[in-house]
Structures are given as structure tokens and as C-alpha cells.
PDB file of N, CA and C in Angstrom:
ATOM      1  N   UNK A   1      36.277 -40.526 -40.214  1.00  0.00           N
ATOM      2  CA  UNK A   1      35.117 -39.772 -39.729  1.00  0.00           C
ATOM      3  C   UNK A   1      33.818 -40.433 -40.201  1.00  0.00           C
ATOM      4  N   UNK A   2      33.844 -40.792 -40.853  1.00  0.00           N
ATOM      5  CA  UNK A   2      32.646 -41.415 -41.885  1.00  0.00           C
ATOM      6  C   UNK A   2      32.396 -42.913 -41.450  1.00  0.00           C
ATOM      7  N   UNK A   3      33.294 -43.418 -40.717  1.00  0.00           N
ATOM      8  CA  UNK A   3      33.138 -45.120 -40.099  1.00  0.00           C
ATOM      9  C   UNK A   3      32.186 -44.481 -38.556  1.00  0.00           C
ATOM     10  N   UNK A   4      33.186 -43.621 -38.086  1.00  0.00           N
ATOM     11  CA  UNK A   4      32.334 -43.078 -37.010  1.00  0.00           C
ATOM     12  C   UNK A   4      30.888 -42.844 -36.543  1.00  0.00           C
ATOM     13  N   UNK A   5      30.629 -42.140 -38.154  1.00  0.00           N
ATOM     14  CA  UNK A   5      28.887 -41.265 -38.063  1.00  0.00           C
ATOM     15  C   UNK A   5      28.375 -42.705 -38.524  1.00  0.00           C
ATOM     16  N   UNK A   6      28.693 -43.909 -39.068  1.00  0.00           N
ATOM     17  CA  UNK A   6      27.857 -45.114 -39.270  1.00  0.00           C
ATOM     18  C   UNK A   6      27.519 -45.971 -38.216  1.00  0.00           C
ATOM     19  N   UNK A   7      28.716 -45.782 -37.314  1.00  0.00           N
ATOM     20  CA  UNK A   7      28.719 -46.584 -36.009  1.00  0.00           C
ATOM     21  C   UNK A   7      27.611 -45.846 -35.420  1.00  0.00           C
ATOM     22  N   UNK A   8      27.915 -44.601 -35.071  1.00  0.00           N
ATOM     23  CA  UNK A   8      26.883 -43.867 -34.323  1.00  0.00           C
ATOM     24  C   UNK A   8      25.370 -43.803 -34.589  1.00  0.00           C
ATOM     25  N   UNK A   9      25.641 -43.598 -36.108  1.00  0.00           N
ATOM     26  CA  UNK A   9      23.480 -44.281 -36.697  1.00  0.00           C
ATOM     27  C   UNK A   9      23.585 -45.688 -36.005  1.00  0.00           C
ATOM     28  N   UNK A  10      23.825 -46.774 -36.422  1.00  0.00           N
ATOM     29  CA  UNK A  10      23.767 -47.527 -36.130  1.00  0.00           C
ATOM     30  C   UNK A  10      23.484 -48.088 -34.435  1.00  0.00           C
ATOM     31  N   UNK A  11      24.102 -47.687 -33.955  1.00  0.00           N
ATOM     32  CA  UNK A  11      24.056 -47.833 -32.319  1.00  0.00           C
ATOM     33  C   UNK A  11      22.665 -46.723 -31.725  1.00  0.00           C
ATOM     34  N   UNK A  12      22.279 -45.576 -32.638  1.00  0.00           N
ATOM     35  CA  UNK A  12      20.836 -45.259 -32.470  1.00  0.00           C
ATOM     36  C   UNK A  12      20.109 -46.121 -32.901  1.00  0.00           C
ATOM     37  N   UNK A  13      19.762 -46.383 -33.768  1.00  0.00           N
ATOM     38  CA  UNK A  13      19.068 -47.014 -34.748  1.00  0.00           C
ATOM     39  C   UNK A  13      18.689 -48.689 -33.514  1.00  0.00           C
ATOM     40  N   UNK A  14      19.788 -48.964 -33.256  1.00  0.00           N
ATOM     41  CA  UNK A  14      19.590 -50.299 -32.261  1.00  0.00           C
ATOM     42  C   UNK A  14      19.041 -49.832 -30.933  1.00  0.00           C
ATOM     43  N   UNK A  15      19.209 -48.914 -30.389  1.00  0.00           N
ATOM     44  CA  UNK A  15      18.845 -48.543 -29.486  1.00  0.00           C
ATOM     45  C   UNK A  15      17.060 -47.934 -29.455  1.00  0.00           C
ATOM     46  N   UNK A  16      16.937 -47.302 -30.373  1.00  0.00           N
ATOM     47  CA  UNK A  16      15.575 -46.897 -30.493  1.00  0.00           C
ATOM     48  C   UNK A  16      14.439 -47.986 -31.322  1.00  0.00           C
ATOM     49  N   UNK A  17      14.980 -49.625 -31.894  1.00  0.00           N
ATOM     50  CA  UNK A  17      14.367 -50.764 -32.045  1.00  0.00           C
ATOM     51  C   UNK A  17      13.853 -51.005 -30.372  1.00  0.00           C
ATOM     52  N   UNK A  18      15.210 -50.989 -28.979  1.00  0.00           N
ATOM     53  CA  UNK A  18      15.213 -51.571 -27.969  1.00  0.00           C
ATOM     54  C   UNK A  18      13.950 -50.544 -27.301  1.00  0.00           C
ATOM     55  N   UNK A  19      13.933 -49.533 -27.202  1.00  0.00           N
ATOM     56  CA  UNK A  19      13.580 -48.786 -26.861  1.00  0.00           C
ATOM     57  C   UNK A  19      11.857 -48.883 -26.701  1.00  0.00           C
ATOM     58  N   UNK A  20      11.502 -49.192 -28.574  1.00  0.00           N
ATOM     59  CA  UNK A  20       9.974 -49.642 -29.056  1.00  0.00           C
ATOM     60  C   UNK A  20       9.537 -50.948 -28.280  1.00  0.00           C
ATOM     61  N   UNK A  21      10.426 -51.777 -28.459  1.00  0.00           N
ATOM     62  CA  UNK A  21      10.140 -53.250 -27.648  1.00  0.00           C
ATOM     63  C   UNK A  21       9.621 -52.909 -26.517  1.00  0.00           C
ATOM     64  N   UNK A  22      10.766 -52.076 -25.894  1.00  0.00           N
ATOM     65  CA  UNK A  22      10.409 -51.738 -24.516  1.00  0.00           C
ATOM     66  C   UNK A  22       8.797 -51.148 -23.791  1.00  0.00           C
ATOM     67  N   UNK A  23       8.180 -50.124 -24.954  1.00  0.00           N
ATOM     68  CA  UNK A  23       7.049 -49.946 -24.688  1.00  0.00           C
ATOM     69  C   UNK A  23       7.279 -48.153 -25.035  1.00  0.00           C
ATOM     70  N   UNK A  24       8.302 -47.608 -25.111  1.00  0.00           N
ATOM     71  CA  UNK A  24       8.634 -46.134 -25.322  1.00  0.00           C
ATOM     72  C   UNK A  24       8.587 -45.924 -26.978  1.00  0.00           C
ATOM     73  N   UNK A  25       6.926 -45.401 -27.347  1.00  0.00           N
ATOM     74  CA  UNK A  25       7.176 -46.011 -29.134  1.00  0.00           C
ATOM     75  C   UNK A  25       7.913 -44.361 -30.039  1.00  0.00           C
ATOM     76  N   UNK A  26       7.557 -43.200 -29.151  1.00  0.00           N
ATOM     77  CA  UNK A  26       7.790 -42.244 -29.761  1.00  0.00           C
ATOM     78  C   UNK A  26       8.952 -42.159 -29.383  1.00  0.00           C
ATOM     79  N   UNK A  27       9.318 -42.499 -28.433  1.00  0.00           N
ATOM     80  CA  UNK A  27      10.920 -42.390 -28.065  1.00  0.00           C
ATOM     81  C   UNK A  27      11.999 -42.977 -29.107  1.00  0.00           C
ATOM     82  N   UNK A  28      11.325 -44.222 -29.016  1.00  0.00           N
ATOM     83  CA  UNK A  28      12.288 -45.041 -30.519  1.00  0.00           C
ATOM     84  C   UNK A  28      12.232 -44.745 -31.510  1.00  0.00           C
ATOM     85  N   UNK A  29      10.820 -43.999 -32.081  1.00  0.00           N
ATOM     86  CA  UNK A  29      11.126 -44.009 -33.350  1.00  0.00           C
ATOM     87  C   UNK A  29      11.905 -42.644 -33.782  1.00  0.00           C
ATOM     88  N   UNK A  30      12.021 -41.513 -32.446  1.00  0.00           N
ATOM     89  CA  UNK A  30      12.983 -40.479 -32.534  1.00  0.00           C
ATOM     90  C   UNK A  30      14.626 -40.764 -32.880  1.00  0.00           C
ATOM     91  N   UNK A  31      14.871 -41.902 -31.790  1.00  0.00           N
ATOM     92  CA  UNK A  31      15.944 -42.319 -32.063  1.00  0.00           C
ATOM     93  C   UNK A  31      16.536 -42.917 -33.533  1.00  0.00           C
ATOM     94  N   UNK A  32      15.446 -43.655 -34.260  1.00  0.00           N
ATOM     95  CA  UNK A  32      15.835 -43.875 -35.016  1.00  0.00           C
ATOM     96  C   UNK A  32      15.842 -42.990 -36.358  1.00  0.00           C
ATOM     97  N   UNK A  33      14.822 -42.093 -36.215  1.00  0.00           N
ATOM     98  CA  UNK A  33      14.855 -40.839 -37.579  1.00  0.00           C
ATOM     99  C   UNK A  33      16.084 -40.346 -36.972  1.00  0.00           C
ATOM    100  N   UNK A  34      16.907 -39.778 -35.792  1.00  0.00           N
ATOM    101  CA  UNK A  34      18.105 -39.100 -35.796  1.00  0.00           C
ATOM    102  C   UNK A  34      19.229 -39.898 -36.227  1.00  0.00           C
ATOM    103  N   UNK A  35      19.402 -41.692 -35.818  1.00  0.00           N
ATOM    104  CA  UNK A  35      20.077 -42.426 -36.439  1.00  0.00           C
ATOM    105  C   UNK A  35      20.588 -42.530 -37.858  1.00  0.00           C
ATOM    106  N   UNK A  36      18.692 -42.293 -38.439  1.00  0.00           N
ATOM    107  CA  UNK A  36      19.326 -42.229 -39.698  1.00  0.00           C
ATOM    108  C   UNK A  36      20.017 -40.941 -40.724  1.00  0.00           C
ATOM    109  N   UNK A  37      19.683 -40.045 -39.580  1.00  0.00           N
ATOM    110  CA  UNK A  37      19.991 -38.721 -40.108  1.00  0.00           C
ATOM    111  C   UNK A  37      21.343 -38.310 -40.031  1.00  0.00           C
ATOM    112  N   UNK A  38      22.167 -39.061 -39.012  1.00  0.00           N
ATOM    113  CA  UNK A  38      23.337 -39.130 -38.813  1.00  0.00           C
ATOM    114  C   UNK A  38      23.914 -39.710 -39.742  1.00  0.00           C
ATOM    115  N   UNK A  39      24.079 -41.124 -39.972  1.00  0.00           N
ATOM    116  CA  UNK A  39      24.401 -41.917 -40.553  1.00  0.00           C
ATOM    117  C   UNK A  39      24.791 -41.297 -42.408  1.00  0.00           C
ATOM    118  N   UNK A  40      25.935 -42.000 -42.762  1.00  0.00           N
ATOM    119  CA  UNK A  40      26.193 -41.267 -43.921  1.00  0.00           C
ATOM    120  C   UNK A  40      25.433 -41.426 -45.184  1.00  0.00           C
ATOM    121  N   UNK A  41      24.522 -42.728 -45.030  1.00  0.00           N
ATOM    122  CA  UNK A  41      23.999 -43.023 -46.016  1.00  0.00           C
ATOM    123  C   UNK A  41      22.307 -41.902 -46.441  1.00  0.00           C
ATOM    124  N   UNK A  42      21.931 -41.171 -44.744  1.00  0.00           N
ATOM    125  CA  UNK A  42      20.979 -39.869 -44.835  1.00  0.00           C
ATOM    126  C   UNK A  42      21.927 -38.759 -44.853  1.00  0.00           C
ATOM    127  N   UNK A  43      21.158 -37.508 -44.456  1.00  0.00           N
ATOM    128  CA  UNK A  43      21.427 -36.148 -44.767  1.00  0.00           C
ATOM    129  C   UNK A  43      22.450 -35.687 -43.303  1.00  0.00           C
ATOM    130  N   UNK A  44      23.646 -36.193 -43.649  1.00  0.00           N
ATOM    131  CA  UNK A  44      24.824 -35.625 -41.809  1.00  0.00           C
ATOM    132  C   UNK A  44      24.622 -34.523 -41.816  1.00  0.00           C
ATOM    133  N   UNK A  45      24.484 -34.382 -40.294  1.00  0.00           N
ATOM    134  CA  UNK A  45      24.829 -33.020 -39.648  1.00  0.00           C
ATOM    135  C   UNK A  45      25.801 -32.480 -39.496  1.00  0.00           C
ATOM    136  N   UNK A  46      26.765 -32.921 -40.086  1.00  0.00           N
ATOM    137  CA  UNK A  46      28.068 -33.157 -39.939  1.00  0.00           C
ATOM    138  C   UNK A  46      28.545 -32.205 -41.065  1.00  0.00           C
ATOM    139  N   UNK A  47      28.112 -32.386 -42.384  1.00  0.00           N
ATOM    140  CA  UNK A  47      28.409 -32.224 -43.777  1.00  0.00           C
ATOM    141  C   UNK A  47      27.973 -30.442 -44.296  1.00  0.00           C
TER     142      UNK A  47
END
């Protein structure tokens, strides 16, 4: 479960970098505060 919620930050986290590039800046940087919020190393929603 815990490889899972890292993959999943992670694949936000890349996605909301792509996102900023792109020109969508609040969009990305949403993506990436939920990335990291997922992710086990922040606070899971999970837990």
C-alpha cells in the first residue's frame, strides 16, 4: 500500500511540474501540494 501512495505522489508531483511548464501555474502547483500530501513521506489521507 505504501509503494502505491509513493507512485501516486509521484506521478502528481510530475504531472503538476508538466502542467506549470505548460502555462497552468495554479493548476500545478495544486497538483503538486496534493502529491505531496499523498505521498508517504507528507501527511496520507489514507492514514
Amino acid at each position: 500500500m505504501e509503494f502505491i501512495l509513493w507512485l501516486i505522489a509521484v506521478i502528481l508531483v510530475i504531472a503538476g511540474i508538466v502542467t506549470i511548464v505548460r502555462g497552468a501555474l495554479l493548476y500545478g502547483i495544486l497538483l503538486i501540494i496534493v502529491g505531496l500530501l499523498v505521498g508517504p513521506g507528507g501527511v496520507s489521507v489514507f492514514s
